[in-house]
Protein backbone atom coordinates (compact mmCIF):
# COMPACT_ATOMS: atom_id res chain seq x y z
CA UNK A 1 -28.86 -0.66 12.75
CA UNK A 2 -26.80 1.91 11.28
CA UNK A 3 -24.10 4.25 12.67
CA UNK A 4 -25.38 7.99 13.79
CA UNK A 5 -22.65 9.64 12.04
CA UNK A 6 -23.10 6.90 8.95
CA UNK A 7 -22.84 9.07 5.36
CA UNK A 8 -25.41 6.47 3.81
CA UNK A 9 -29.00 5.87 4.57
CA UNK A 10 -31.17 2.98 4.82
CA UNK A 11 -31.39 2.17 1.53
CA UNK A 12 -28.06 2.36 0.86
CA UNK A 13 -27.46 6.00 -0.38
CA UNK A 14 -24.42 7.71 -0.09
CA UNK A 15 -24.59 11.26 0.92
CA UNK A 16 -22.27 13.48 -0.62
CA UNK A 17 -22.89 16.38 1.86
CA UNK A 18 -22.59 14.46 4.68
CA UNK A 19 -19.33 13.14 3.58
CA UNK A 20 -18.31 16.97 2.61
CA UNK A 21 -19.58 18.42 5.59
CA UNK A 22 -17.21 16.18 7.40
CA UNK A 23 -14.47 15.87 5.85
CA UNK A 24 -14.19 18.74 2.92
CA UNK A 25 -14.84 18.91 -0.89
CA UNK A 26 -11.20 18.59 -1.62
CA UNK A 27 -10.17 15.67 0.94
CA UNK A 28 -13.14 13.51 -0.21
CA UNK A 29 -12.51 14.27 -3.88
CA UNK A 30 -8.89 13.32 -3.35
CA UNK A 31 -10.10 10.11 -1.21
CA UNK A 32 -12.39 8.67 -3.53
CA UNK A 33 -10.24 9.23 -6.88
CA UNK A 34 -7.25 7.53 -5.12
CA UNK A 35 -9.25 4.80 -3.92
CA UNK A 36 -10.80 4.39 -7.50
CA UNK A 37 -7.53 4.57 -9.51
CA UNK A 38 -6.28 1.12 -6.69
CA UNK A 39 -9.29 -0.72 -7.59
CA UNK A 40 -9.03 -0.22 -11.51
CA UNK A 41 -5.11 -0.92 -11.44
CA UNK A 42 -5.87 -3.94 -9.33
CA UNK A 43 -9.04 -5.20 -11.99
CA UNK A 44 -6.82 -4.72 -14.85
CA UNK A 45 -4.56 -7.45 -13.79
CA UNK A 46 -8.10 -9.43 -14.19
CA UNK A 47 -10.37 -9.87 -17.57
CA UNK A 48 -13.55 -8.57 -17.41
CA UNK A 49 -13.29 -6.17 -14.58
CA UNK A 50 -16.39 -3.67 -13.04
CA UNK A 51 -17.04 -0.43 -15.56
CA UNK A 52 -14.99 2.75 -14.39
CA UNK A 53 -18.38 4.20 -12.91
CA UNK A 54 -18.73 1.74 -10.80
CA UNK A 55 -15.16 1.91 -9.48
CA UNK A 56 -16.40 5.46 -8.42
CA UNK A 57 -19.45 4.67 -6.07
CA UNK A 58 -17.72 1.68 -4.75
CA UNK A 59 -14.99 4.23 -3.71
CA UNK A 60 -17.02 6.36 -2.53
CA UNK A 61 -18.99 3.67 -0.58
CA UNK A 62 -15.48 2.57 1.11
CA UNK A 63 -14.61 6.22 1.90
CA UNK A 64 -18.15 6.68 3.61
CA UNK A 65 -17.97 3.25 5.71
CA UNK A 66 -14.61 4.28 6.97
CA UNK A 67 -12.92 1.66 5.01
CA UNK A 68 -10.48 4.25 3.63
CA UNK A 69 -8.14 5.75 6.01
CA UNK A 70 -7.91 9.46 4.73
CA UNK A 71 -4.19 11.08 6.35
CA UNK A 72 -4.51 15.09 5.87
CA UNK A 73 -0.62 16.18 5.84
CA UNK A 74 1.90 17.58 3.09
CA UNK A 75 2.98 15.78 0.28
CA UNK A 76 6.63 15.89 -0.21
């Protein structure tokens, strides 16, 4: 059983406006490419690593299962 507030549905879906709704075009955007830039340093210590879309939608899938702790405050 999924979470009420969950941004994917049942068959596994992410939804972007959900996610945007709730946390803003600008914080998700900054979310997901941060997340996706870890993951593709970490696979290129690694032959053979997952194409660069797919480092997007799994980022996005980790922002939207809370995996991803997002911190809004100023960079210094």
């Amino acid at each position: 059983m999924k979470k009420p507030d969950s941004a994917s549905d049942q068959r596994g879906e992410i939804e972007v406006d959900k996610l945007t709704r709730k946390m803003g075009k600008y914080a998700l955007v900054m979310a997901v490419s941060k997340r996706a830039r870890e993951m593709k340093e970490r696979a290129a210590r690694m032959p053979l690593g997952p194409s660069p879309a797919s480092y997007i939608e799994r980022a996005l899938r980790d922002v939207a299962k809370g995996k991803v702790k997002v911190v809004r405050g100023r960079e210094d």
